[in-house]
PDB file of N, CA and C in Angstrom:
ATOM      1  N   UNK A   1    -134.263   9.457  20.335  1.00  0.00           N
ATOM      2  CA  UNK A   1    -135.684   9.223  20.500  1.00  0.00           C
ATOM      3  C   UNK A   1    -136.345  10.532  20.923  1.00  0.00           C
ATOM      4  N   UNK A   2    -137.542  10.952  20.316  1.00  0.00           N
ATOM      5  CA  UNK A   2    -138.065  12.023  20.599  1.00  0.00           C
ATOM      6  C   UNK A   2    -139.192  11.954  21.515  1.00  0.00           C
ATOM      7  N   UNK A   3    -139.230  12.576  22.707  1.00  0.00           N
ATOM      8  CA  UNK A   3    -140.128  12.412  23.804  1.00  0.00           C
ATOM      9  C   UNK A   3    -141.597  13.422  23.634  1.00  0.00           C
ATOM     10  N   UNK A   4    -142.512  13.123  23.400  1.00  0.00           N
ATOM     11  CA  UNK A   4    -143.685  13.887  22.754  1.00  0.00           C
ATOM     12  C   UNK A   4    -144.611  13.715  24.326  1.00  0.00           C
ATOM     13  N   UNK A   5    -145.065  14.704  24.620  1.00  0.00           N
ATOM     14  CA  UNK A   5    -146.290  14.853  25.867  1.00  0.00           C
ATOM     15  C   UNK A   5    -147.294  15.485  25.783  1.00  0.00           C
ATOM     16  N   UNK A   6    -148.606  14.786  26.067  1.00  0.00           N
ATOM     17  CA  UNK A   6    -149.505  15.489  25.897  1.00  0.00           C
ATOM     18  C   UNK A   6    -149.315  16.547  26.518  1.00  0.00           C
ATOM     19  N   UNK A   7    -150.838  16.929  26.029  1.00  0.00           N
ATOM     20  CA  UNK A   7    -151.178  18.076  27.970  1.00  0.00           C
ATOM     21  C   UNK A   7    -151.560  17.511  28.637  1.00  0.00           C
ATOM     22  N   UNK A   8    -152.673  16.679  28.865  1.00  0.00           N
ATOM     23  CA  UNK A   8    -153.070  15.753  30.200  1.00  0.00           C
ATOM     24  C   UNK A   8    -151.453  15.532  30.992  1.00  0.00           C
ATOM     25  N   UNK A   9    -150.427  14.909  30.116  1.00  0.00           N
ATOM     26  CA  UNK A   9    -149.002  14.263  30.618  1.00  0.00           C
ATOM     27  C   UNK A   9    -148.738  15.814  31.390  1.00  0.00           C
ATOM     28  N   UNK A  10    -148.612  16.601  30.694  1.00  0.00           N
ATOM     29  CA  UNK A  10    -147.905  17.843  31.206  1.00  0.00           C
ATOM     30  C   UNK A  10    -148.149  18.397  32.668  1.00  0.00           C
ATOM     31  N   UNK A  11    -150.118  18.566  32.488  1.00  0.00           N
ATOM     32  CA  UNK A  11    -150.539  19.053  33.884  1.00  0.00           C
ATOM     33  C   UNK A  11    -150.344  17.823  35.171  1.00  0.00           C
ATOM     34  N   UNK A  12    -150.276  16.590  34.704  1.00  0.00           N
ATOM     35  CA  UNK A  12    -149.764  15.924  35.691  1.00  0.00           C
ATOM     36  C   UNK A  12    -148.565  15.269  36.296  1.00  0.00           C
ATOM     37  N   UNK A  13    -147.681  16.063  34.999  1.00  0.00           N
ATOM     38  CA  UNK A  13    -146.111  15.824  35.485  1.00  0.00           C
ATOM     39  C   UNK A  13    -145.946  17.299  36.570  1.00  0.00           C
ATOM     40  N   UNK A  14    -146.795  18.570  36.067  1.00  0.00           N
ATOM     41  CA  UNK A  14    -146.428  19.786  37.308  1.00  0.00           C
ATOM     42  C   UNK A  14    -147.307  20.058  38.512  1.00  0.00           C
ATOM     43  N   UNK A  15    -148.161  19.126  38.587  1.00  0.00           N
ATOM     44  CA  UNK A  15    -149.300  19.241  39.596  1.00  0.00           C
ATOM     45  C   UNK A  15    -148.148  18.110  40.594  1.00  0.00           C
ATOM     46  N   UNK A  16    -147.377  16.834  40.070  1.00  0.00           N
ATOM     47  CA  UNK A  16    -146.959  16.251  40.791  1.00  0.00           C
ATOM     48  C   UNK A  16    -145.730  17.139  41.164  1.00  0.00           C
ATOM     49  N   UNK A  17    -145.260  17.795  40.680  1.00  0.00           N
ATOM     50  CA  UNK A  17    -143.677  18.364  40.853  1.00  0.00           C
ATOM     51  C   UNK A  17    -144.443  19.859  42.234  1.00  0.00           C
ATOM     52  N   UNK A  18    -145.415  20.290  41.738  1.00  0.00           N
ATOM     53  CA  UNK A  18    -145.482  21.397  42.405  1.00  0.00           C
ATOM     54  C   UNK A  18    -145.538  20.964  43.712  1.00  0.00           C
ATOM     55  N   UNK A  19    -146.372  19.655  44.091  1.00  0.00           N
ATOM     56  CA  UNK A  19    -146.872  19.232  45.158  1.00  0.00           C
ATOM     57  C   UNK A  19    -145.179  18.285  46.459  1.00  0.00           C
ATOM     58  N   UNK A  20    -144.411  17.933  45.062  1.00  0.00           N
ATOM     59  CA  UNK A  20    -142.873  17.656  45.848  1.00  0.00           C
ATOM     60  C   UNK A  20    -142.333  18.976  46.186  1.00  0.00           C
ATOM     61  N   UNK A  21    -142.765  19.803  45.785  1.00  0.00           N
ATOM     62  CA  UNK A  21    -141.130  21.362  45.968  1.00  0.00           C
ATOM     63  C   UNK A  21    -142.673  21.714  47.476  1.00  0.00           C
ATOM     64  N   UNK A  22    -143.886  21.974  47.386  1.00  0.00           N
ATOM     65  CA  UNK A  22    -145.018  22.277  48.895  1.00  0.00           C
ATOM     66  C   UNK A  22    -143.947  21.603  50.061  1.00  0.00           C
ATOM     67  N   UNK A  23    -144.111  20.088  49.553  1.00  0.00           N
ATOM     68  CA  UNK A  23    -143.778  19.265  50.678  1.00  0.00           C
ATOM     69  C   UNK A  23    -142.294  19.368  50.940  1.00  0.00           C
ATOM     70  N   UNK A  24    -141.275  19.721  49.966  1.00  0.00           N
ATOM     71  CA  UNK A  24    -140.074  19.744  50.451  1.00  0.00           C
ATOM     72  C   UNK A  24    -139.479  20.912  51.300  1.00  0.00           C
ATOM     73  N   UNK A  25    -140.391  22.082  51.359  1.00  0.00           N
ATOM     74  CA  UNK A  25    -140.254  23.707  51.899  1.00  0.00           C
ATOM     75  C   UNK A  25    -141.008  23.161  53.253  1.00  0.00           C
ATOM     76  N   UNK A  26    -142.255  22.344  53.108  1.00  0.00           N
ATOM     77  CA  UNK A  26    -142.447  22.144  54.562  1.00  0.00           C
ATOM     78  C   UNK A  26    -141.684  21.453  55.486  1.00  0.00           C
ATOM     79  N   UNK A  27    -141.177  20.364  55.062  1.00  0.00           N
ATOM     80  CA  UNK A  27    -140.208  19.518  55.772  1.00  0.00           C
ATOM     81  C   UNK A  27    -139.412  20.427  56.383  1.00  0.00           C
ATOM     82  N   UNK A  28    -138.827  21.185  55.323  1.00  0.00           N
ATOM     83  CA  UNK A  28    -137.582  22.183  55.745  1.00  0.00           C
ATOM     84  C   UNK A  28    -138.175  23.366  57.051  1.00  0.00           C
ATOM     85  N   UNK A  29    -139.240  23.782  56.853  1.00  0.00           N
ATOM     86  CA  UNK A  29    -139.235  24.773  57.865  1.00  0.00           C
ATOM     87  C   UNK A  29    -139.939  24.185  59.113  1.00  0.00           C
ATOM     88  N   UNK A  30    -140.874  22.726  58.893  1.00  0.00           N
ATOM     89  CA  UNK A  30    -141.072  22.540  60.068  1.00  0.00           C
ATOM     90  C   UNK A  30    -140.597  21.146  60.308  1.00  0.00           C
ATOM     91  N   UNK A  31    -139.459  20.943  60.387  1.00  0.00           N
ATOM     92  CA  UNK A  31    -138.556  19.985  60.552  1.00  0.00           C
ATOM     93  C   UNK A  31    -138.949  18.797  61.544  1.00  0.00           C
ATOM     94  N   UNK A  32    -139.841  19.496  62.819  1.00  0.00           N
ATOM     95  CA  UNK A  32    -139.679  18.889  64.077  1.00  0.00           C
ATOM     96  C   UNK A  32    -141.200  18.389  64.371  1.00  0.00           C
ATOM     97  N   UNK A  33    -141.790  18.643  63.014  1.00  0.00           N
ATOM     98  CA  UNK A  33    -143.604  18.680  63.418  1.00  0.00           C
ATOM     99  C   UNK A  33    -143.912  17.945  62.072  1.00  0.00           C
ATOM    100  N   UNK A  34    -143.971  16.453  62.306  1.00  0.00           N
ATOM    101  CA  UNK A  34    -144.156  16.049  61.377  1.00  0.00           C
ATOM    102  C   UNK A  34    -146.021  15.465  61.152  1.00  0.00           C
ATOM    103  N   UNK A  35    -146.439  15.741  62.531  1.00  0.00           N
ATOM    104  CA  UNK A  35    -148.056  15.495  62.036  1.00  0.00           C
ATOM    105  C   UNK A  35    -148.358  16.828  60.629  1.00  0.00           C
ATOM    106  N   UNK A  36    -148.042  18.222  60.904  1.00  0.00           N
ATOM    107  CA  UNK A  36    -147.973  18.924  59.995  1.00  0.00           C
ATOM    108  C   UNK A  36    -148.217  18.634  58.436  1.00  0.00           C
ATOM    109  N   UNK A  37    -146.820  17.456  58.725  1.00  0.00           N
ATOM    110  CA  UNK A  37    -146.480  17.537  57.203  1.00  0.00           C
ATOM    111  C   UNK A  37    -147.466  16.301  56.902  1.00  0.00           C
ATOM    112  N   UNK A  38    -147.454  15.557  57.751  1.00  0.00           N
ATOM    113  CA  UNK A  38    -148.762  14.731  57.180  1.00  0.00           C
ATOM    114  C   UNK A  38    -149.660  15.158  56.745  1.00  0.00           C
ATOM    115  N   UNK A  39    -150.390  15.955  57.365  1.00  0.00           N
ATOM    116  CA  UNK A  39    -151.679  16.536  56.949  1.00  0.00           C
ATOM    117  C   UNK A  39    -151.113  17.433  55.502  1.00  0.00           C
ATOM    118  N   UNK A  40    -150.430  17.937  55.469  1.00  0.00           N
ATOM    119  CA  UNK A  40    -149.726  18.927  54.520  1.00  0.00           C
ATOM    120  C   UNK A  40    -149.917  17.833  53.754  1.00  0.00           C
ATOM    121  N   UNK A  41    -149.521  16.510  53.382  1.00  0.00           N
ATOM    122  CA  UNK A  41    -149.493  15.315  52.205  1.00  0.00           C
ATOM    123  C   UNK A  41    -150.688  14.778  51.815  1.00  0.00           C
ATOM    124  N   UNK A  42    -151.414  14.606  52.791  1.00  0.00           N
ATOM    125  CA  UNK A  42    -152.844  13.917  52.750  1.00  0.00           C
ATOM    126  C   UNK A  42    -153.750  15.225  51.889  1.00  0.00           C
ATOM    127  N   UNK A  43    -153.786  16.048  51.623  1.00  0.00           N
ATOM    128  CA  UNK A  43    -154.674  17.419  51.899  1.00  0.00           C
ATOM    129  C   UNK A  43    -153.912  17.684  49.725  1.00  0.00           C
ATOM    130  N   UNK A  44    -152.381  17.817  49.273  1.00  0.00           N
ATOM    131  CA  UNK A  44    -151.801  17.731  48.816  1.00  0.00           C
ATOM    132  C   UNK A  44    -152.599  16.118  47.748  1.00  0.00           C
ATOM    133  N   UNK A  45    -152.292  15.302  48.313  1.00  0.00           N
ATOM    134  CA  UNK A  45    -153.006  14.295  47.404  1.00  0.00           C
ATOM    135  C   UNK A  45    -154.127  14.214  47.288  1.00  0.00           C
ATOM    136  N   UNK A  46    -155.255  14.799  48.161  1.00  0.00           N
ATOM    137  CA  UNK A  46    -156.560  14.971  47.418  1.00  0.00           C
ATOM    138  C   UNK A  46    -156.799  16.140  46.884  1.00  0.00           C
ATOM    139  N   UNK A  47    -155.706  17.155  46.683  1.00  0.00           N
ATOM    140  CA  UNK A  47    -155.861  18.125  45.679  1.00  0.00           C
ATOM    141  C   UNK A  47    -155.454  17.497  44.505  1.00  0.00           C
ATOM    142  N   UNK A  48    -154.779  16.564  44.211  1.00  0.00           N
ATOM    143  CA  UNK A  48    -153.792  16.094  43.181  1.00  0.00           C
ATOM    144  C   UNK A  48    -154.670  15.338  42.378  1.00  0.00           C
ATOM    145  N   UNK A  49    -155.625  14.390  43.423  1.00  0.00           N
ATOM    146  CA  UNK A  49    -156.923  13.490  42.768  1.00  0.00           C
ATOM    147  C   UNK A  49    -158.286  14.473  42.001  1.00  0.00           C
ATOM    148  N   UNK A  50    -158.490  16.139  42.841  1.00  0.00           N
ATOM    149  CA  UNK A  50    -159.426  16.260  42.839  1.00  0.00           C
ATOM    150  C   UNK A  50    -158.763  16.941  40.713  1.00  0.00           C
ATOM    151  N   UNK A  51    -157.711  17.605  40.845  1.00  0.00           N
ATOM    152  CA  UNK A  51    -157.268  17.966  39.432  1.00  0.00           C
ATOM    153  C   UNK A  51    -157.234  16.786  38.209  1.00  0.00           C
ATOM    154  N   UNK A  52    -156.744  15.536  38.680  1.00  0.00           N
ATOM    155  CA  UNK A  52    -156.411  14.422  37.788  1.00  0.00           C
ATOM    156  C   UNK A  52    -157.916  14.183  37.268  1.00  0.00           C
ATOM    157  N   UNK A  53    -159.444  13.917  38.289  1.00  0.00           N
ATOM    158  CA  UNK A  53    -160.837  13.782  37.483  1.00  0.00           C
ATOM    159  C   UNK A  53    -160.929  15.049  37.311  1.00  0.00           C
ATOM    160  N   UNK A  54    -160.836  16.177  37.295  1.00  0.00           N
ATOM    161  CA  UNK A  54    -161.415  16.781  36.748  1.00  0.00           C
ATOM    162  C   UNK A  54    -160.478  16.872  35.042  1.00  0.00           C
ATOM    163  N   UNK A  55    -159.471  17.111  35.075  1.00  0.00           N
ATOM    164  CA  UNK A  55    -159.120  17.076  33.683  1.00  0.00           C
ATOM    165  C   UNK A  55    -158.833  15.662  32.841  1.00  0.00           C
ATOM    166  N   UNK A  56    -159.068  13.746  33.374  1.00  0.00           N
ATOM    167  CA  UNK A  56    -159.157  12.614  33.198  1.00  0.00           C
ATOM    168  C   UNK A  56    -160.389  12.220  33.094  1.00  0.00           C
ATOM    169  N   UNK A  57    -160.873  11.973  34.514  1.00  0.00           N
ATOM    170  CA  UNK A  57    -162.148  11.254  34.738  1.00  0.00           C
ATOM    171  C   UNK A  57    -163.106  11.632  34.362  1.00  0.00           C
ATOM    172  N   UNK A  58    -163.545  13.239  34.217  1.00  0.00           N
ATOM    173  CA  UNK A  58    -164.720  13.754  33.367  1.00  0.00           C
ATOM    174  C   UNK A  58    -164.756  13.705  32.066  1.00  0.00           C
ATOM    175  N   UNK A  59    -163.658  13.925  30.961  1.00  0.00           N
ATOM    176  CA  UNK A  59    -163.250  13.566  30.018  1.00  0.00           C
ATOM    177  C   UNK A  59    -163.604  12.203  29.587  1.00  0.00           C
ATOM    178  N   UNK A  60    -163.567  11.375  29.988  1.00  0.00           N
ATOM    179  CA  UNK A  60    -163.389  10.021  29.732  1.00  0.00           C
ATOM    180  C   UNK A  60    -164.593   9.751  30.202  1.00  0.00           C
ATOM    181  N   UNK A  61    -165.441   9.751  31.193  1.00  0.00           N
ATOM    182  CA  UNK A  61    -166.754   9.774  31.319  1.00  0.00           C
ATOM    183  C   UNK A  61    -167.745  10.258  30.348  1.00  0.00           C
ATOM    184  N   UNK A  62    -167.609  11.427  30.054  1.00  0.00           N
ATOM    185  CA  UNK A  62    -168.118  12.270  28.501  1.00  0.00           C
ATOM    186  C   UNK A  62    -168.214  11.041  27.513  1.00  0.00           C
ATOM    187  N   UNK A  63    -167.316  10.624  27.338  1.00  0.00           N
ATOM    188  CA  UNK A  63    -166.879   9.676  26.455  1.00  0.00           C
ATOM    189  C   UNK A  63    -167.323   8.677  26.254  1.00  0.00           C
ATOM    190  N   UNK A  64    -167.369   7.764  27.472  1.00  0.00           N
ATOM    191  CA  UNK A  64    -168.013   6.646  27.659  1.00  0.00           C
ATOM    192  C   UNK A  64    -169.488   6.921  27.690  1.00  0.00           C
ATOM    193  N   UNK A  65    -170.367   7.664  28.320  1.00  0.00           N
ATOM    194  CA  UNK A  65    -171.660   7.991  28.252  1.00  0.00           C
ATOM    195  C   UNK A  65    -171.834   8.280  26.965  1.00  0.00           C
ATOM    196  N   UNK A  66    -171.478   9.268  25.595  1.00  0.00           N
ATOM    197  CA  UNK A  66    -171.896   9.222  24.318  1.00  0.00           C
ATOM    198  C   UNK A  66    -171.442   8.143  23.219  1.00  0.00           C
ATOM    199  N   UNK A  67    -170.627   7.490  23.809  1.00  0.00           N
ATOM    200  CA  UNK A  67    -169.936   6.112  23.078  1.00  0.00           C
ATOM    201  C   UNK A  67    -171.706   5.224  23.351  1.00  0.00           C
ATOM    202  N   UNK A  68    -171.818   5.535  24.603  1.00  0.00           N
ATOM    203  CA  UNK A  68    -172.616   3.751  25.271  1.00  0.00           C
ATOM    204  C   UNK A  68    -173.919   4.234  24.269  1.00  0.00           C
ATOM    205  N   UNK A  69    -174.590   5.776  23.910  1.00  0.00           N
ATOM    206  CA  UNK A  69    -175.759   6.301  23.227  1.00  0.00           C
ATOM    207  C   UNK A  69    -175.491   6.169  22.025  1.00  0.00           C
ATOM    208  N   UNK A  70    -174.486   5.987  20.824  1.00  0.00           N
ATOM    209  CA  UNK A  70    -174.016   5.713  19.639  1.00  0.00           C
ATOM    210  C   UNK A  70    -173.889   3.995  19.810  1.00  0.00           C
ATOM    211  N   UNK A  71    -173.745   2.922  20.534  1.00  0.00           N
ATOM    212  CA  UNK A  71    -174.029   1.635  20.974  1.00  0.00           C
ATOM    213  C   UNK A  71    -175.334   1.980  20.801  1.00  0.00           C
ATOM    214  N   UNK A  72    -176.079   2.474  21.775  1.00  0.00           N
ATOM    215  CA  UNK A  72    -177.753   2.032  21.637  1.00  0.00           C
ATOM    216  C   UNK A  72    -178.342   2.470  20.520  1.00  0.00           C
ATOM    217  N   UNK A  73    -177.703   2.913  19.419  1.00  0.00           N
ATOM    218  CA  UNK A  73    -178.734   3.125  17.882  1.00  0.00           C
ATOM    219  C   UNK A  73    -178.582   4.816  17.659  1.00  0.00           C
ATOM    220  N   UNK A  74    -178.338   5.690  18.614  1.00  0.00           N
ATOM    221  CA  UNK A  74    -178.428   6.817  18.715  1.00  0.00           C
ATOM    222  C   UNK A  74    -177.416   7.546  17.612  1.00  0.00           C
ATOM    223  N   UNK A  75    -177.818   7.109  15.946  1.00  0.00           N
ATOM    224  CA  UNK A  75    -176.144   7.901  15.633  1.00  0.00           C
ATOM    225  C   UNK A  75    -176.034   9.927  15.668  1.00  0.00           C
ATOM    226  N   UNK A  76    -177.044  10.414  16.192  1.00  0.00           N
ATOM    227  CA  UNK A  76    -176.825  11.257  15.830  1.00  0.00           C
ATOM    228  C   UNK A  76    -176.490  12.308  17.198  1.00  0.00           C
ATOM    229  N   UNK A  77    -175.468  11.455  17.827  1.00  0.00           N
ATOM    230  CA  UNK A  77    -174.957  11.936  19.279  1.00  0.00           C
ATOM    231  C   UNK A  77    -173.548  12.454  18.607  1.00  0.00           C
ATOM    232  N   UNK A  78    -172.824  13.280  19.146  1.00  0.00           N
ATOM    233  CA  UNK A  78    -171.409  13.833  18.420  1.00  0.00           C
ATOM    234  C   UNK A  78    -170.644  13.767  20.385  1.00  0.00           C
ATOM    235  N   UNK A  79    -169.512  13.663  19.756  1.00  0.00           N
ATOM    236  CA  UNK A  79    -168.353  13.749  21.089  1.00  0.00           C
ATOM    237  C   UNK A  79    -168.140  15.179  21.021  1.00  0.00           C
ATOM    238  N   UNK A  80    -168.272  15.956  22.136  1.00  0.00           N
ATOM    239  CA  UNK A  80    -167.518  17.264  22.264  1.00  0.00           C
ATOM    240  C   UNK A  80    -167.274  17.296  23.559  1.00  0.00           C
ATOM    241  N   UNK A  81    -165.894  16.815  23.572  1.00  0.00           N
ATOM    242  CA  UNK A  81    -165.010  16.812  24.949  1.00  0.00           C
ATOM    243  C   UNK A  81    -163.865  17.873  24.627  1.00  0.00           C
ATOM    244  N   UNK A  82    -164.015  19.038  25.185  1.00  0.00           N
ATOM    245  CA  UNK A  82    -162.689  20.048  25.924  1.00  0.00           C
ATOM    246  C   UNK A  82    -161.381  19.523  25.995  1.00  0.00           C
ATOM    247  N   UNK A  83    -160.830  18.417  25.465  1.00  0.00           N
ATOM    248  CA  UNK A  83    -159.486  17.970  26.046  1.00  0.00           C
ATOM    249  C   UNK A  83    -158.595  17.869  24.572  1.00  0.00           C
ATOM    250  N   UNK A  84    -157.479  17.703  25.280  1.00  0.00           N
ATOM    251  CA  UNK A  84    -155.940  17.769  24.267  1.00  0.00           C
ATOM    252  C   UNK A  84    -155.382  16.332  24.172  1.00  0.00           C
ATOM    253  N   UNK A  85    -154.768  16.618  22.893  1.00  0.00           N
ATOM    254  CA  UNK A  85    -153.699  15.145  23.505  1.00  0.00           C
ATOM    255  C   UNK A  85    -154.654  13.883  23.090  1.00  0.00           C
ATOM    256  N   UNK A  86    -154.698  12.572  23.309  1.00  0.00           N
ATOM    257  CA  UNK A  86    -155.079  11.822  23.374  1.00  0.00           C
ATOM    258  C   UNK A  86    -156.689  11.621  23.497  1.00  0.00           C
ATOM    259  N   UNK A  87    -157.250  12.358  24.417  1.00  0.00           N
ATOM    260  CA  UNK A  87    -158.669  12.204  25.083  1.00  0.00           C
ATOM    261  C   UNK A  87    -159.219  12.939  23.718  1.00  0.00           C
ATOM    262  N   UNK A  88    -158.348  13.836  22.922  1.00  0.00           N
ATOM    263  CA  UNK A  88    -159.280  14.759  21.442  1.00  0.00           C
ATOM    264  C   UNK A  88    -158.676  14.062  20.629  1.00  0.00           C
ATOM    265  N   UNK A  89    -158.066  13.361  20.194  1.00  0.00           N
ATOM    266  CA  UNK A  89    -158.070  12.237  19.488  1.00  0.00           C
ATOM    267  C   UNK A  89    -159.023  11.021  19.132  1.00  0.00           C
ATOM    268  N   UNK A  90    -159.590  10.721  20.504  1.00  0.00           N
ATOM    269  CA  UNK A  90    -160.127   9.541  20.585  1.00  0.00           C
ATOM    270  C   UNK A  90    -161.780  10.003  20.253  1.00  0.00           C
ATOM    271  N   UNK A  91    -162.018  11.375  21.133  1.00  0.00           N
ATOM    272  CA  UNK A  91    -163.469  11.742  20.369  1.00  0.00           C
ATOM    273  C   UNK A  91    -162.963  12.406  19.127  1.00  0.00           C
ATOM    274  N   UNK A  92    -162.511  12.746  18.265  1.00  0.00           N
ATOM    275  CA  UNK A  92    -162.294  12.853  16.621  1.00  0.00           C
ATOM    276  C   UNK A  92    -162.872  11.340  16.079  1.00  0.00           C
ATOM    277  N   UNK A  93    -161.874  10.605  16.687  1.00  0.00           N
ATOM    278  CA  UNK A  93    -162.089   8.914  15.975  1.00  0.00           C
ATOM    279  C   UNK A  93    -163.938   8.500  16.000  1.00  0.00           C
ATOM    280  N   UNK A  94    -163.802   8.830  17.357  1.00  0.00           N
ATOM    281  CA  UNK A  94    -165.734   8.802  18.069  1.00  0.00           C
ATOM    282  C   UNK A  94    -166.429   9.474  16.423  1.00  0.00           C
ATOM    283  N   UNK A  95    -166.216  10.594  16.971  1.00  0.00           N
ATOM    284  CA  UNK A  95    -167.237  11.079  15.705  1.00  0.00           C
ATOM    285  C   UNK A  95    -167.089  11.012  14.352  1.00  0.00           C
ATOM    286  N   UNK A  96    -165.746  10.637  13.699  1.00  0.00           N
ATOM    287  CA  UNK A  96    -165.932   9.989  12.553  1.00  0.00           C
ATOM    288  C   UNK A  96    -166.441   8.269  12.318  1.00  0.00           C
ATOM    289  N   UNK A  97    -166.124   7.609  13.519  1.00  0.00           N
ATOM    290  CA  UNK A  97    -167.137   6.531  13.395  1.00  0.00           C
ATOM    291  C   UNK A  97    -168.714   6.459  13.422  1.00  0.00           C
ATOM    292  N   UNK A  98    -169.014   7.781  13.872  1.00  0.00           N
ATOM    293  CA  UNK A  98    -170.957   7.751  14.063  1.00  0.00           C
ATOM    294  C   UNK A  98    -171.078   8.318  13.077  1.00  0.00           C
ATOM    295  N   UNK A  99    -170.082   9.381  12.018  1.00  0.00           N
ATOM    296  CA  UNK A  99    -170.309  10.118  10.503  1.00  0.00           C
ATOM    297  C   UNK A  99    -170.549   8.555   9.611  1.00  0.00           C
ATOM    298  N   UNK A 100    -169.422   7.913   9.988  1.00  0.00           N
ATOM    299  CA  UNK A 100    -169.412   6.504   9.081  1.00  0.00           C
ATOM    300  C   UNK A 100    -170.710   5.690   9.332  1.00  0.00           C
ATOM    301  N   UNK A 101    -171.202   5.872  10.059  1.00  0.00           N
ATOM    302  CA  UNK A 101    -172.343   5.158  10.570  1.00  0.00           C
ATOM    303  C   UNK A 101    -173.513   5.216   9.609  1.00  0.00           C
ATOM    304  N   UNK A 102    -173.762   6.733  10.249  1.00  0.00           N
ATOM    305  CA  UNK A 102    -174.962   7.471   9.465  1.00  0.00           C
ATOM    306  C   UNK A 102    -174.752   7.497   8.195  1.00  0.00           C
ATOM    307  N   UNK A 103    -173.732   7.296   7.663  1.00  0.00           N
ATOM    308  CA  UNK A 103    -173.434   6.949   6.106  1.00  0.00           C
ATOM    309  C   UNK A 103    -173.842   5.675   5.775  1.00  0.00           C
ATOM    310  N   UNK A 104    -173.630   5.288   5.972  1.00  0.00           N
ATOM    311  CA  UNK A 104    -173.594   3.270   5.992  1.00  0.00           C
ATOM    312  C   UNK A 104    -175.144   3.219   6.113  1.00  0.00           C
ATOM    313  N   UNK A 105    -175.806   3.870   7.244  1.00  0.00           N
ATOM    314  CA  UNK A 105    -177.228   3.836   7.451  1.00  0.00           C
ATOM    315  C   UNK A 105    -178.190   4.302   6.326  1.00  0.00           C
ATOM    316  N   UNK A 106    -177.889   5.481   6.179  1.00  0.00           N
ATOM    317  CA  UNK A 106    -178.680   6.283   5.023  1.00  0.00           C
ATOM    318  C   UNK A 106    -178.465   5.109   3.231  1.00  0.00           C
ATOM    319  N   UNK A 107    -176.972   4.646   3.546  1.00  0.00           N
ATOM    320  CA  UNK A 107    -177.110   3.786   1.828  1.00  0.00           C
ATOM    321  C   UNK A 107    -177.872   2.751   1.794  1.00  0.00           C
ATOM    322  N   UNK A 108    -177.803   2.160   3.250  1.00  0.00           N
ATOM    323  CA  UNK A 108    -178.747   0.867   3.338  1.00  0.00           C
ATOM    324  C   UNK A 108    -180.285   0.925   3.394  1.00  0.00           C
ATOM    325  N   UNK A 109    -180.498   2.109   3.285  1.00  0.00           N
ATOM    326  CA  UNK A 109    -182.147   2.426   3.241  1.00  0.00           C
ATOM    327  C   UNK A 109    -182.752   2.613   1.900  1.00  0.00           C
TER     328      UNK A 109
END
């Protein structure tokens, strides 16, 4: 079986790995101070959230906001979302459905 990953998959398989090897060097050197490492985890996962929307949640927001303006009649809105993988897939599909649109529109007139 061949294992295929986006990039979205990628940056959040090493944003999670980078953030286990932070926390495993801290454990190790401050063994005995574990409020430390708390804060070290807490601080660590809202870096982890603040990377996941910015390369997920804005993406997909983009998306949904020119999807909902191609819903309200608007066909001449286009998807141009920055992303790889899946999220540029789905605006490709986006904008050949509003090309199909405006086609469909223009014959019926």
């Amino acid at each position: 079986m061949k294992l295929r990953m986006s990039y979205l998959s990628w940056v959040i398989l090493l944003t999670l790995i980078g953030f286990e090897i932070v926390s495993y060097l801290l454990d190790y050197f401050l063994q005995d101070n574990r409020m430390i490492s708390f804060v070290t985890s807490v601080v660590s996962i809202m870096i982890s959230f603040m990377i996941l929307r910015y390369f997920l949640v804005k993406p997909i927001a983009e998306l949904t906001e020119r999807a909902q303006a191609i819903m309200d009649g608007d066909v001449s809105q286009t998807v141009q979302v920055e992303a790889k993988g899946e999220l540029e897939v789905l605006a490709r599909t986006i904008n050949n459905m509003t090309e199909s649109l405006r086609n469909l529109i223009i014959k019926l007139q």
